[in-house]
PDB file of N, CA and C in Angstrom:
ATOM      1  N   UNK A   1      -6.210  -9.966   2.497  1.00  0.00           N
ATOM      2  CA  UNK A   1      -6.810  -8.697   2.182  1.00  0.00           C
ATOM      3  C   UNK A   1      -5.817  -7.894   1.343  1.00  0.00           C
ATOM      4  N   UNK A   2      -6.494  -7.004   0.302  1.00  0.00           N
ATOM      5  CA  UNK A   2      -5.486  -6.130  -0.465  1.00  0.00           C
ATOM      6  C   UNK A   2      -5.589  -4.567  -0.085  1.00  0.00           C
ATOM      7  N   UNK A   3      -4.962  -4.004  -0.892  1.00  0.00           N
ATOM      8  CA  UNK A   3      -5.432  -2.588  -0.598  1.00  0.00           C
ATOM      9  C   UNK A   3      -6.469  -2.105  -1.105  1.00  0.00           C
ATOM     10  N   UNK A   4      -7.001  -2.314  -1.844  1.00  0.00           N
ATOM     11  CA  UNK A   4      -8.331  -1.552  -2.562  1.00  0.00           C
ATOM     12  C   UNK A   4      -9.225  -2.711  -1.215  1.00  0.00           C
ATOM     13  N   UNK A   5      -9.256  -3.495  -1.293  1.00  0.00           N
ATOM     14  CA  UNK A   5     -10.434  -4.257  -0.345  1.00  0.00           C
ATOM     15  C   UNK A   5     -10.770  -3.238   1.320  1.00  0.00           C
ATOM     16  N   UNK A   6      -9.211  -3.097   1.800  1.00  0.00           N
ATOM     17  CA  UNK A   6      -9.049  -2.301   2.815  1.00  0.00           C
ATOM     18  C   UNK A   6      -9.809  -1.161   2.716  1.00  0.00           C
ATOM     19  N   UNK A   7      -8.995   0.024   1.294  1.00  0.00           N
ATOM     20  CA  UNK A   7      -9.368   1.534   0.720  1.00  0.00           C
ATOM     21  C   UNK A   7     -11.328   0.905   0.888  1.00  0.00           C
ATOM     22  N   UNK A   8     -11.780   0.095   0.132  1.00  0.00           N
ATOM     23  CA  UNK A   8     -13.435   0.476   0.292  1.00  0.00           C
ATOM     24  C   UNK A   8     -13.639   0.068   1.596  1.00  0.00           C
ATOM     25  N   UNK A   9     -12.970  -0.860   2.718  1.00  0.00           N
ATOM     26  CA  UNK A   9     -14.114  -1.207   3.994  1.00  0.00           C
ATOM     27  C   UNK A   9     -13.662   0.722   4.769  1.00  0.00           C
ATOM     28  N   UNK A  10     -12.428   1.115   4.543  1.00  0.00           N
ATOM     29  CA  UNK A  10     -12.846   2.430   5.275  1.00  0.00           C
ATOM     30  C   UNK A  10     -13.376   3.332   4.783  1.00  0.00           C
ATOM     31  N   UNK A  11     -13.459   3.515   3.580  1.00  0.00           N
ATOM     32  CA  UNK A  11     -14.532   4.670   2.744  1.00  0.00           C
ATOM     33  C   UNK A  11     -15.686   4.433   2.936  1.00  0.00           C
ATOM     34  N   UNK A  12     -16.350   3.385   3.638  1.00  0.00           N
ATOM     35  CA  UNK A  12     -17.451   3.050   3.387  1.00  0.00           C
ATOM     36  C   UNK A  12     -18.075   3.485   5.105  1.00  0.00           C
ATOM     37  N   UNK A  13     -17.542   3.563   6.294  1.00  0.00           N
ATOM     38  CA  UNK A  13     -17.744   4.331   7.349  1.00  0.00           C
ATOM     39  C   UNK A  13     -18.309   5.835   6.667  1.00  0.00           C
ATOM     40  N   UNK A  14     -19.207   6.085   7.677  1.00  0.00           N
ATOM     41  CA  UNK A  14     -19.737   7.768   7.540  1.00  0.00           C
ATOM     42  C   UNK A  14     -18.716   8.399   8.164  1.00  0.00           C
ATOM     43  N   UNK A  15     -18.389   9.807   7.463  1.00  0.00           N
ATOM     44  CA  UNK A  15     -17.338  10.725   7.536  1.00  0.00           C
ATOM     45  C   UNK A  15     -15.797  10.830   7.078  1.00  0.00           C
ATOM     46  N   UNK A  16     -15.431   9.431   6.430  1.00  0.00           N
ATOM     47  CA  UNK A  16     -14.552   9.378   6.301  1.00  0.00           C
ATOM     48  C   UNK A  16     -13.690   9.615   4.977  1.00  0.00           C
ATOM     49  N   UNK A  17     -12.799   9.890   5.003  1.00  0.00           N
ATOM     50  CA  UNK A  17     -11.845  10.792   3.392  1.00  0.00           C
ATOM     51  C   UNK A  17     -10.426  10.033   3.579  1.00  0.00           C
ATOM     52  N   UNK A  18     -10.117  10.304   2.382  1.00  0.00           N
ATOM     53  CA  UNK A  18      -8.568   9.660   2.275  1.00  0.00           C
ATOM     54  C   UNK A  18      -7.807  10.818   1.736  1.00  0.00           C
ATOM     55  N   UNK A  19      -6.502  10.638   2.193  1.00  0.00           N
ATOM     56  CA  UNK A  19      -5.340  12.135   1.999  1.00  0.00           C
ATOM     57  C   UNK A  19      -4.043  11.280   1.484  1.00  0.00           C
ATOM     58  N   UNK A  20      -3.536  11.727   0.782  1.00  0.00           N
ATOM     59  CA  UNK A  20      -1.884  11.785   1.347  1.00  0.00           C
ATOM     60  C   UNK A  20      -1.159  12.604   1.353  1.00  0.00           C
ATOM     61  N   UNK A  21      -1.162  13.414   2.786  1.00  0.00           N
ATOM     62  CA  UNK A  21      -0.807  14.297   3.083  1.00  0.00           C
ATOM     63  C   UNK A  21       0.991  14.174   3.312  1.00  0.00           C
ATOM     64  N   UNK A  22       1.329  13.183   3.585  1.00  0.00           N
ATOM     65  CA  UNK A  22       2.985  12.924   4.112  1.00  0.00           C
ATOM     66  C   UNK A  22       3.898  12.749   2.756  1.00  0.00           C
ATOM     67  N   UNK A  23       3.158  12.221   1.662  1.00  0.00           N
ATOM     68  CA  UNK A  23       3.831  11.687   0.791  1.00  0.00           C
ATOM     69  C   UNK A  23       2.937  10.892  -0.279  1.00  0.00           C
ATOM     70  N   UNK A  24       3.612  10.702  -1.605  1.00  0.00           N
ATOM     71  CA  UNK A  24       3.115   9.606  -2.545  1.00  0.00           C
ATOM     72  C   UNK A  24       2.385   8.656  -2.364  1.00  0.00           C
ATOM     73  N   UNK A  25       2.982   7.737  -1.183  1.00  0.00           N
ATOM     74  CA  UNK A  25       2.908   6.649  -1.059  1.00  0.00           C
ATOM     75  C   UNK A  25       1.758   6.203   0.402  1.00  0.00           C
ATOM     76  N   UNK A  26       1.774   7.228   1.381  1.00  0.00           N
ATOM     77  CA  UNK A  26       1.546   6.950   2.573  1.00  0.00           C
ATOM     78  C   UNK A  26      -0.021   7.210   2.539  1.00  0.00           C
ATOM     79  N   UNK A  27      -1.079   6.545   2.763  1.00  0.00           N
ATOM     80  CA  UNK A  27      -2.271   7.027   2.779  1.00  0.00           C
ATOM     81  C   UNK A  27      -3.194   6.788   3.735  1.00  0.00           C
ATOM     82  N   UNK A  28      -3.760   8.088   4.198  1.00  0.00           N
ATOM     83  CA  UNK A  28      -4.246   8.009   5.363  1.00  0.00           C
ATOM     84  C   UNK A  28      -5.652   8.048   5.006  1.00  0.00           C
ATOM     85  N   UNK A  29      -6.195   7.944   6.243  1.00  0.00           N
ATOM     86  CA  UNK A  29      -7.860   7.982   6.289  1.00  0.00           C
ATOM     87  C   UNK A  29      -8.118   8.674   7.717  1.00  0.00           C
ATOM     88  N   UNK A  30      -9.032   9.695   7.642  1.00  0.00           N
ATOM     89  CA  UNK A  30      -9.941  10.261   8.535  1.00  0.00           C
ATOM     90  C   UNK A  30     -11.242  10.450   8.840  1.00  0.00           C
ATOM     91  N   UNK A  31     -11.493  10.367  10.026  1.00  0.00           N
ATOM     92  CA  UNK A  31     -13.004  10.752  10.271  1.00  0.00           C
ATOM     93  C   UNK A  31     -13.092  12.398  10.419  1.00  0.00           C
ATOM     94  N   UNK A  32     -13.755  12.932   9.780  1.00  0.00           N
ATOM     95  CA  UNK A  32     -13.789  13.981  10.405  1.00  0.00           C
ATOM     96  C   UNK A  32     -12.699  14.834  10.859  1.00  0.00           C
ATOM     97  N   UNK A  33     -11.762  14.804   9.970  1.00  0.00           N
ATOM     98  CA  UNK A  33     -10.675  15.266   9.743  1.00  0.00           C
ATOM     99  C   UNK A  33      -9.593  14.469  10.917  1.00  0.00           C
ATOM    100  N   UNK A  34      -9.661  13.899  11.327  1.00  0.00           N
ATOM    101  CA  UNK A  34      -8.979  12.884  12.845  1.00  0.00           C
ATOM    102  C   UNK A  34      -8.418  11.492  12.040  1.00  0.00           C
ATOM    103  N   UNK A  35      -7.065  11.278  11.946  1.00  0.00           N
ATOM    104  CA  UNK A  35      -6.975  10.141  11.589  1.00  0.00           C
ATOM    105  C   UNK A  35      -6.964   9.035  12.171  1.00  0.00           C
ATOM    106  N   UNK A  36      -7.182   8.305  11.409  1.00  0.00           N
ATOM    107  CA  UNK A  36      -7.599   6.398  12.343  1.00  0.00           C
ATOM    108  C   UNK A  36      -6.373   5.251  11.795  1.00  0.00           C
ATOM    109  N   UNK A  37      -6.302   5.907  10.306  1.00  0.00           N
ATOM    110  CA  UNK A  37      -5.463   4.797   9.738  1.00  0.00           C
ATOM    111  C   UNK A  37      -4.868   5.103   8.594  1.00  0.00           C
ATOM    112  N   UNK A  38      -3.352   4.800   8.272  1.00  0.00           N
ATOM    113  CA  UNK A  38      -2.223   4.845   7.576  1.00  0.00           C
ATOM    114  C   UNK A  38      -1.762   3.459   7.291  1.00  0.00           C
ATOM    115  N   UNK A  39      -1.252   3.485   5.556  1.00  0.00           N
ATOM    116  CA  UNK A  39      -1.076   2.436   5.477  1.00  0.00           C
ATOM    117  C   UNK A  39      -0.652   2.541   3.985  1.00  0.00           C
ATOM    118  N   UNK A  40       0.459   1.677   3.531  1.00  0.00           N
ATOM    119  CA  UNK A  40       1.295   2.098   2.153  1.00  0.00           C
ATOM    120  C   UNK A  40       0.947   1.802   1.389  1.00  0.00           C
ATOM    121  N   UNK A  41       0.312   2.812  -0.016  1.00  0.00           N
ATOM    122  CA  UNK A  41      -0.367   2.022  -0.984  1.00  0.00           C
ATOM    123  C   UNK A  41       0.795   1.103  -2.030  1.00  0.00           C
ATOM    124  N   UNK A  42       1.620   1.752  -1.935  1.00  0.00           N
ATOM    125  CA  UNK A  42       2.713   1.049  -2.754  1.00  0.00           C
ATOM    126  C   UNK A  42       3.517  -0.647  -2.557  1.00  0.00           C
ATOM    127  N   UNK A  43       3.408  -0.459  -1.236  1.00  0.00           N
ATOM    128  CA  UNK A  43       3.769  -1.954  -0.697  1.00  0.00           C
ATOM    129  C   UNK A  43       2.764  -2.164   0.554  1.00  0.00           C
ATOM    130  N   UNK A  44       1.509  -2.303   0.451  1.00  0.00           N
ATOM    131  CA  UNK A  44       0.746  -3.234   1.196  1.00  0.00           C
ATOM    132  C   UNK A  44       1.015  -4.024   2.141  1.00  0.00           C
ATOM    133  N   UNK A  45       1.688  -3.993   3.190  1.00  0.00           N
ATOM    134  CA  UNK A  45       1.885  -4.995   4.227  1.00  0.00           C
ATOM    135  C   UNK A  45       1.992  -4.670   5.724  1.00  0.00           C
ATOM    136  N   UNK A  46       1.167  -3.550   6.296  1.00  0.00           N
ATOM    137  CA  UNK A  46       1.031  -2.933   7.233  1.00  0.00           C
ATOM    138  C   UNK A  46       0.341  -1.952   7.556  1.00  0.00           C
ATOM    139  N   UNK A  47      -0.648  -1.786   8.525  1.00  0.00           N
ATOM    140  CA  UNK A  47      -1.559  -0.481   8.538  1.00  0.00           C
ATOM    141  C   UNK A  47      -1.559   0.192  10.276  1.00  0.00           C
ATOM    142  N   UNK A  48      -1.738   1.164   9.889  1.00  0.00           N
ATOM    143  CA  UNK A  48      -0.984   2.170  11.555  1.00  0.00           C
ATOM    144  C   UNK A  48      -2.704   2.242  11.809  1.00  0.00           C
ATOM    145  N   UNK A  49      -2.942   1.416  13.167  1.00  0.00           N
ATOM    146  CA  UNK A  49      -4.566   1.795  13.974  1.00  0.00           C
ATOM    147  C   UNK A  49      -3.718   2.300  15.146  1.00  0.00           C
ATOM    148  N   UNK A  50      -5.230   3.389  15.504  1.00  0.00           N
ATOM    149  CA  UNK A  50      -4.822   4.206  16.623  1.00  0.00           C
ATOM    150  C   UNK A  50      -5.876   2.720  17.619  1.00  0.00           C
ATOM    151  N   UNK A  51      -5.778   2.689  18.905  1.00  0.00           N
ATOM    152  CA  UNK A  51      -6.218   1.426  19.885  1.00  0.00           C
ATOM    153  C   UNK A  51      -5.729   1.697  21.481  1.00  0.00           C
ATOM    154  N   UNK A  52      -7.078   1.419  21.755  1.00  0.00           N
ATOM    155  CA  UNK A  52      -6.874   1.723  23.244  1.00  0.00           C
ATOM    156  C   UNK A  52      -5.663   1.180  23.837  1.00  0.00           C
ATOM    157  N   UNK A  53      -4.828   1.439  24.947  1.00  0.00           N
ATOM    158  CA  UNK A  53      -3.777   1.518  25.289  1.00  0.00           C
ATOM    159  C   UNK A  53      -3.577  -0.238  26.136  1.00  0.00           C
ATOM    160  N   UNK A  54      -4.946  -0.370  27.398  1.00  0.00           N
ATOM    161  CA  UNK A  54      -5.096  -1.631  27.474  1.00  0.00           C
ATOM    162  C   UNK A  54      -5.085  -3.021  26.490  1.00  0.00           C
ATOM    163  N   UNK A  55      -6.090  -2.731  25.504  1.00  0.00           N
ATOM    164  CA  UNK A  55      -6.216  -3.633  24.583  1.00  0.00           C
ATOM    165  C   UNK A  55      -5.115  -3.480  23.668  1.00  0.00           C
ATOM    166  N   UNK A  56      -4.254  -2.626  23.126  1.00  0.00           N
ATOM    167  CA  UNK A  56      -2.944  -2.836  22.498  1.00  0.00           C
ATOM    168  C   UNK A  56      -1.535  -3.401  22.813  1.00  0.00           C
ATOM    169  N   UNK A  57      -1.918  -3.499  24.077  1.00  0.00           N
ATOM    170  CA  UNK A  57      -0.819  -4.709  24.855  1.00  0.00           C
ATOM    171  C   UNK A  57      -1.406  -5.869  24.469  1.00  0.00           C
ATOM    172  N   UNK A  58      -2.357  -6.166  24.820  1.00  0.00           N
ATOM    173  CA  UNK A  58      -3.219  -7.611  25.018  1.00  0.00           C
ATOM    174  C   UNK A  58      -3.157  -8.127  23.445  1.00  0.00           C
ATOM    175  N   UNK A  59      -3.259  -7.567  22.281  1.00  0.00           N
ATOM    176  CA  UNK A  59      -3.086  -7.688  20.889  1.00  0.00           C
ATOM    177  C   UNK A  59      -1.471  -7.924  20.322  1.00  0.00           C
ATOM    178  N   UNK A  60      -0.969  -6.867  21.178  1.00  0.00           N
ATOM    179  CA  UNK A  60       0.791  -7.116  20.881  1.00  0.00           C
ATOM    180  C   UNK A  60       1.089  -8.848  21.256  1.00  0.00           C
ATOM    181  N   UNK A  61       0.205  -8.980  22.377  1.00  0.00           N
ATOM    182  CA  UNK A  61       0.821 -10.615  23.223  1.00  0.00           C
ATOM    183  C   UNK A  61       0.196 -11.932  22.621  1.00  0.00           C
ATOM    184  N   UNK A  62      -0.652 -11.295  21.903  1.00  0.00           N
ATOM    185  CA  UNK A  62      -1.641 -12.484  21.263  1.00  0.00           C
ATOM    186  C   UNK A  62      -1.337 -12.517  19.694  1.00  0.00           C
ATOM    187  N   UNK A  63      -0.697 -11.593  19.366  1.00  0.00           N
ATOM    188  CA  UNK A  63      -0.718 -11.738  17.825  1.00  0.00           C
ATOM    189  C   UNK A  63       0.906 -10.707  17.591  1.00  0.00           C
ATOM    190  N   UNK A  64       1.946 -12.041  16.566  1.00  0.00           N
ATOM    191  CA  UNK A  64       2.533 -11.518  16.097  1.00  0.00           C
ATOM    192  C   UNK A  64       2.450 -10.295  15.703  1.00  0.00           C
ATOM    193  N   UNK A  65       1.606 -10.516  14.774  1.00  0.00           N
ATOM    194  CA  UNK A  65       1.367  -9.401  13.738  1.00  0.00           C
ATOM    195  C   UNK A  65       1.142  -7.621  13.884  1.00  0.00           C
ATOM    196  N   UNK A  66       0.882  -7.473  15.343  1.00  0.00           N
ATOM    197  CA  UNK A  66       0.872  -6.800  16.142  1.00  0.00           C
ATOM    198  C   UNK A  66       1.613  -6.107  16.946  1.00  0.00           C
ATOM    199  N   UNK A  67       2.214  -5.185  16.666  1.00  0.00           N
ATOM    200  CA  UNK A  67       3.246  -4.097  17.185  1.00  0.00           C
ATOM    201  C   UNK A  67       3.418  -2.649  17.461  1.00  0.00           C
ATOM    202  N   UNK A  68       3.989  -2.204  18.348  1.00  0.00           N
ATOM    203  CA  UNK A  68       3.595  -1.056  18.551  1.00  0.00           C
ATOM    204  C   UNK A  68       4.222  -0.010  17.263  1.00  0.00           C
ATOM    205  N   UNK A  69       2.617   0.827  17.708  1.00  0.00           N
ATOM    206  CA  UNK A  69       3.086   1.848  16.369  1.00  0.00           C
ATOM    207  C   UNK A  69       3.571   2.772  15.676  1.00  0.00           C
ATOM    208  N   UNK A  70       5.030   2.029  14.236  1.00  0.00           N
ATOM    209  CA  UNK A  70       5.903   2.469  13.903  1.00  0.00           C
ATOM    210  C   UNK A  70       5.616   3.917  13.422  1.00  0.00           C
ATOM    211  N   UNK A  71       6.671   4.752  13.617  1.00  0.00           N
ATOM    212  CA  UNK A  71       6.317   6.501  13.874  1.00  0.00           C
ATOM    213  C   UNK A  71       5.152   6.780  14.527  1.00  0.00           C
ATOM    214  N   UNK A  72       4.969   6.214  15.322  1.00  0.00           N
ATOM    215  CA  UNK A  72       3.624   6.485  15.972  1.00  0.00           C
ATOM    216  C   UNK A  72       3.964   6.784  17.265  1.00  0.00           C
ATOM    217  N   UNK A  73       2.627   7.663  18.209  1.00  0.00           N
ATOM    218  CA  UNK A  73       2.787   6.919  19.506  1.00  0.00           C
ATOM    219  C   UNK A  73       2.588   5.662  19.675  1.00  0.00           C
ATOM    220  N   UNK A  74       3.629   5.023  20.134  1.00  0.00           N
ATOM    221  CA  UNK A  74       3.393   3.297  20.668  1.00  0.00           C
ATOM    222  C   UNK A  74       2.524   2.742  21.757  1.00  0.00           C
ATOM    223  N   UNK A  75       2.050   4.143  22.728  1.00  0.00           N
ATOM    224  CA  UNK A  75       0.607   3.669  23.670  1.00  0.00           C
ATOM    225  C   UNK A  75      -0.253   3.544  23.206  1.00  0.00           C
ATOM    226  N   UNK A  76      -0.649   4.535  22.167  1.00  0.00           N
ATOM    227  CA  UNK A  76      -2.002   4.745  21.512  1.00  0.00           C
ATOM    228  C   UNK A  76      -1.859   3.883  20.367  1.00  0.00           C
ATOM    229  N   UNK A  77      -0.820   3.592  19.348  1.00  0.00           N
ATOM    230  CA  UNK A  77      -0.949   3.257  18.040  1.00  0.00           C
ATOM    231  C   UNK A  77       0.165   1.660  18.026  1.00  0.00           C
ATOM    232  N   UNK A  78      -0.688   0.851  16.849  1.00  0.00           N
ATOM    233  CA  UNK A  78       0.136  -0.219  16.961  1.00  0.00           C
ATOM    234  C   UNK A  78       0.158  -0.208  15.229  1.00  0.00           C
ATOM    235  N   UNK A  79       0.725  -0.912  14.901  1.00  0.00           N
ATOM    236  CA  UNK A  79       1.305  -1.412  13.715  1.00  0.00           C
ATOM    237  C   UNK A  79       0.417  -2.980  13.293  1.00  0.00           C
ATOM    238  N   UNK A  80       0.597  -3.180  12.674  1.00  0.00           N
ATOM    239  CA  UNK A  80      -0.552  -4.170  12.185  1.00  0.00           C
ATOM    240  C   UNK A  80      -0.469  -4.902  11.138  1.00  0.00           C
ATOM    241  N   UNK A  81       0.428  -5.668  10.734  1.00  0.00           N
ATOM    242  CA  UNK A  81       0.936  -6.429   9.566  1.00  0.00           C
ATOM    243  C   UNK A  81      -0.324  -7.321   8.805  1.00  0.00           C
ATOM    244  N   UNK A  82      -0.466  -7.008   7.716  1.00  0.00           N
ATOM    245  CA  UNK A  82      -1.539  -8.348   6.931  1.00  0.00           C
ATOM    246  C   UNK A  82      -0.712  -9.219   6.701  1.00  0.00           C
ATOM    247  N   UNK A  83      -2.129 -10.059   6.307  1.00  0.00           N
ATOM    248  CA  UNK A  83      -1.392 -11.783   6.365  1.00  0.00           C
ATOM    249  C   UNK A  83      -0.364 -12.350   6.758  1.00  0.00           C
ATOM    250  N   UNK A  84      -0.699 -12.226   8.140  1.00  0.00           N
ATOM    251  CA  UNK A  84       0.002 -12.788   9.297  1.00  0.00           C
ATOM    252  C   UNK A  84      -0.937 -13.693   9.802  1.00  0.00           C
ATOM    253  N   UNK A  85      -0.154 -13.522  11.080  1.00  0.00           N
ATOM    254  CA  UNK A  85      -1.103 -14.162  12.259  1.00  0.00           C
ATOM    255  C   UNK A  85      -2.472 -13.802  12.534  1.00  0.00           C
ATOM    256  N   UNK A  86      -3.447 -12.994  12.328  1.00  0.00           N
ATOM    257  CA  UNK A  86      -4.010 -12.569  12.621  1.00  0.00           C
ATOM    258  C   UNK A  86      -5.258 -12.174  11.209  1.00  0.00           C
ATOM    259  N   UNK A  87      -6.505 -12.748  11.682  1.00  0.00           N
ATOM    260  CA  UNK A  87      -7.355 -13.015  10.270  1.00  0.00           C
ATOM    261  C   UNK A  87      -7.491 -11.565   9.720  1.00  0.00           C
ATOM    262  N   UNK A  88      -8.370 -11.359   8.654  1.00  0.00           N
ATOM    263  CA  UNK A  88      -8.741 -10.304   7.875  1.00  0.00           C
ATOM    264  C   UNK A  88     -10.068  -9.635   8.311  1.00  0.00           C
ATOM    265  N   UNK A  89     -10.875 -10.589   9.358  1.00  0.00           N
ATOM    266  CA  UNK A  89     -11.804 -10.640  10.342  1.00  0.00           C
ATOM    267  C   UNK A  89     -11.216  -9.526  11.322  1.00  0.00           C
ATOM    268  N   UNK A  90     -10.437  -9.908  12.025  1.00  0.00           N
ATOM    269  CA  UNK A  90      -9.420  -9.273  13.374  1.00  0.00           C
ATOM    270  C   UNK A  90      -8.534  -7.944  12.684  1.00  0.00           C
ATOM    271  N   UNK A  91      -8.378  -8.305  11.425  1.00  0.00           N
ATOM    272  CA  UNK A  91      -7.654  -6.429  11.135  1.00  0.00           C
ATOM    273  C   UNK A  91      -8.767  -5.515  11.034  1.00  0.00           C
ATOM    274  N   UNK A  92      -9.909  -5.643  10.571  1.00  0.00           N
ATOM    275  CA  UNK A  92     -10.993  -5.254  10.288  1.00  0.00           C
ATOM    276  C   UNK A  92     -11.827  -4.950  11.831  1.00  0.00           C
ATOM    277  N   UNK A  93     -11.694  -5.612  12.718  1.00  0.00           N
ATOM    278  CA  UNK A  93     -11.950  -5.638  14.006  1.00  0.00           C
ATOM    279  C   UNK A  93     -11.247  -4.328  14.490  1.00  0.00           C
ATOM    280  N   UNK A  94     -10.317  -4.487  14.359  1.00  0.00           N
ATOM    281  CA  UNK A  94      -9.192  -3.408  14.924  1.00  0.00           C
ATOM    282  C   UNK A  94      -9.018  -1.933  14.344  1.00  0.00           C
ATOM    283  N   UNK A  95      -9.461  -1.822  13.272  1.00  0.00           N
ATOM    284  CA  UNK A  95     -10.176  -0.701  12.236  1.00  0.00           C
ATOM    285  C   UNK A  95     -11.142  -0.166  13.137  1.00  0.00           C
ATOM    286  N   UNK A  96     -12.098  -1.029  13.100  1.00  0.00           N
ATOM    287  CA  UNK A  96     -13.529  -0.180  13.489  1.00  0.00           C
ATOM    288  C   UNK A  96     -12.956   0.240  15.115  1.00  0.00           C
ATOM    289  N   UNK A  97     -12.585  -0.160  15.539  1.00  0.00           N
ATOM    290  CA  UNK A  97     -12.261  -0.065  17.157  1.00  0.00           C
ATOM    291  C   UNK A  97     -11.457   1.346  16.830  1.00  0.00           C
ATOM    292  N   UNK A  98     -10.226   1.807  16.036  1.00  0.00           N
ATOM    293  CA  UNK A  98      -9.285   2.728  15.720  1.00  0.00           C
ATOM    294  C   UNK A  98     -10.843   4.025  15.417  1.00  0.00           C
ATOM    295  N   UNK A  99     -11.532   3.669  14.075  1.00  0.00           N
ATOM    296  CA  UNK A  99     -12.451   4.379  14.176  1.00  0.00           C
ATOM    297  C   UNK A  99     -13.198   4.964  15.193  1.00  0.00           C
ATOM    298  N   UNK A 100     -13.874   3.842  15.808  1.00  0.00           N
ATOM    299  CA  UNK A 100     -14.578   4.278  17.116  1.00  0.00           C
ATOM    300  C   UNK A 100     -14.128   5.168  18.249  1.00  0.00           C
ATOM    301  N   UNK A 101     -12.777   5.128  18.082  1.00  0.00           N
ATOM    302  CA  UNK A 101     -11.701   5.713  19.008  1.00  0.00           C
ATOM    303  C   UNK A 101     -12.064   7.440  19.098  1.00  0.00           C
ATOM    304  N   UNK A 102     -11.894   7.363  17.536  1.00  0.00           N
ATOM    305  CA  UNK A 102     -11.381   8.833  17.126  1.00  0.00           C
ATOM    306  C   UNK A 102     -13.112   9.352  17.634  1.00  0.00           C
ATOM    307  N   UNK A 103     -14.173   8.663  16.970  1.00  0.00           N
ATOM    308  CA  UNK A 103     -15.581   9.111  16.250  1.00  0.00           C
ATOM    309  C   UNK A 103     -15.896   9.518  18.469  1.00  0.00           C
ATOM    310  N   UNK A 104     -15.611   8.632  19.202  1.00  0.00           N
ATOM    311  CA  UNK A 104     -15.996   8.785  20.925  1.00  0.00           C
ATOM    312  C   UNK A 104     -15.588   9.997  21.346  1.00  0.00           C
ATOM    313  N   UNK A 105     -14.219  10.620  20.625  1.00  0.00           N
ATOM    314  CA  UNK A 105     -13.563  11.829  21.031  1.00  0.00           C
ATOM    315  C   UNK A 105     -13.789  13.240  20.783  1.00  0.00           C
ATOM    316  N   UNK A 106     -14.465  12.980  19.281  1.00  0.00           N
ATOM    317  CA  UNK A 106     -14.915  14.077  18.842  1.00  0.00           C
ATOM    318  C   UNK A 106     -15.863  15.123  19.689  1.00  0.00           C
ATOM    319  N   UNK A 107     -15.813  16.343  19.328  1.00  0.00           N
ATOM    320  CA  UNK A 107     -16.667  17.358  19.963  1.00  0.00           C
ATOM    321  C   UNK A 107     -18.202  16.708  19.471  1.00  0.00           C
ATOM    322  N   UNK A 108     -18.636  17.663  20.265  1.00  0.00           N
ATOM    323  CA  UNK A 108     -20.283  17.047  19.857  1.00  0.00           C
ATOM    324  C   UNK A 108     -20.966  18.089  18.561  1.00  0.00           C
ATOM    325  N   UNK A 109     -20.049  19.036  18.084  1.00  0.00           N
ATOM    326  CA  UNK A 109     -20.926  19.029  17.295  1.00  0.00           C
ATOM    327  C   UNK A 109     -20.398  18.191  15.796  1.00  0.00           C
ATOM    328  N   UNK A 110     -19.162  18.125  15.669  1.00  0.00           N
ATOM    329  CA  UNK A 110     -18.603  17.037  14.834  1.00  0.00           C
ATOM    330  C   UNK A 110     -19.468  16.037  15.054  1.00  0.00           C
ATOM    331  N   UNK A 111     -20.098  15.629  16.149  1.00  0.00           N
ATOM    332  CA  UNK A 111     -20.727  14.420  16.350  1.00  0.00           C
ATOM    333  C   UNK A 111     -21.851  14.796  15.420  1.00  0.00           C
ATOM    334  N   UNK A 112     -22.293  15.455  16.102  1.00  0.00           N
ATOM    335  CA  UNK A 112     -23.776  15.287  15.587  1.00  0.00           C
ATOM    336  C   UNK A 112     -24.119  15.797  14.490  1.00  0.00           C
ATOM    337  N   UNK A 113     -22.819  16.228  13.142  1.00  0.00           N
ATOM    338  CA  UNK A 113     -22.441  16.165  11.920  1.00  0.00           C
ATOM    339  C   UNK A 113     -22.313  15.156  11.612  1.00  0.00           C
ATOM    340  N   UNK A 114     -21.723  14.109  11.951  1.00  0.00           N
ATOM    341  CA  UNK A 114     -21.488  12.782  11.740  1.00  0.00           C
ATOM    342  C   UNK A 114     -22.754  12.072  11.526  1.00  0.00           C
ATOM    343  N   UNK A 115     -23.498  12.108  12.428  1.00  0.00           N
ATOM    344  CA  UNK A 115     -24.607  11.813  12.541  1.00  0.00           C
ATOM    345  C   UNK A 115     -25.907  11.624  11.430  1.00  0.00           C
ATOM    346  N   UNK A 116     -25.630  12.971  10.761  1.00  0.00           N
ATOM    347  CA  UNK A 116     -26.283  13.950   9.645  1.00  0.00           C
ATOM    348  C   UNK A 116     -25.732  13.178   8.551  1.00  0.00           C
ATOM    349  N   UNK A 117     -25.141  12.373   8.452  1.00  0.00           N
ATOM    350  CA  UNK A 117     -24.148  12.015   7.155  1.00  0.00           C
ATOM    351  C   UNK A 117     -25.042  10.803   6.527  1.00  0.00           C
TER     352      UNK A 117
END
């Protein structure tokens, strides 16, 4: 997977925008102003998902590629190396799950803006 392949599977979720708010290089994505995912457009080889705390152990143990996440909280957020161990299927897996995360938390009327989209 590249970065533009990545940049359209998350633009393509309802609600979601891209920033780079930290810097040049660092580019994030939000739902609804909530971010899900960071990841370097300049050197491509890692993307920050936010992931339930259970299942981000269980991912750390099963897949290299999988680590807790750098400047991140490391309960909530793992690190996520491409082309590794771990298919383009399963990063993409782990996206929507980061998404879903944020989109479950939201207030309801964000929700049901979301919704509207």
């Amino acid at each position: 997977m590249n970065i533009e392949e990545f940049r359209d599977y998350c633009l393509a979720k309802p609600g979601v925008t891209e920033s780079f708010p930290f810097d040049e290089s660092t580019l994030v994505f939000k739902v609804m102003e909530k971010v899900f995912a960071l990841t370097n457009v300049d050197n491509f080889v890692s993307i920050n998902l936010k992931c339930d705390p259970a299942w981000a152990v269980e991912l750390r143990d099963q897949y290299e590629s999988v680590r807790p996440g750098f400047h991140m909280n490391k309960k909530h957020w793992n690190t996520v190396f491409v082309d590794m161990d771990s298919s383009d299927q399963q990063v993409l897996k782990m996206t929507d799950h980061s998404y879903q995360l944020i989109v479950d938390k939201l207030p309801k009327r964000l929700k049901e803006e979301l919704a509207n989209l």
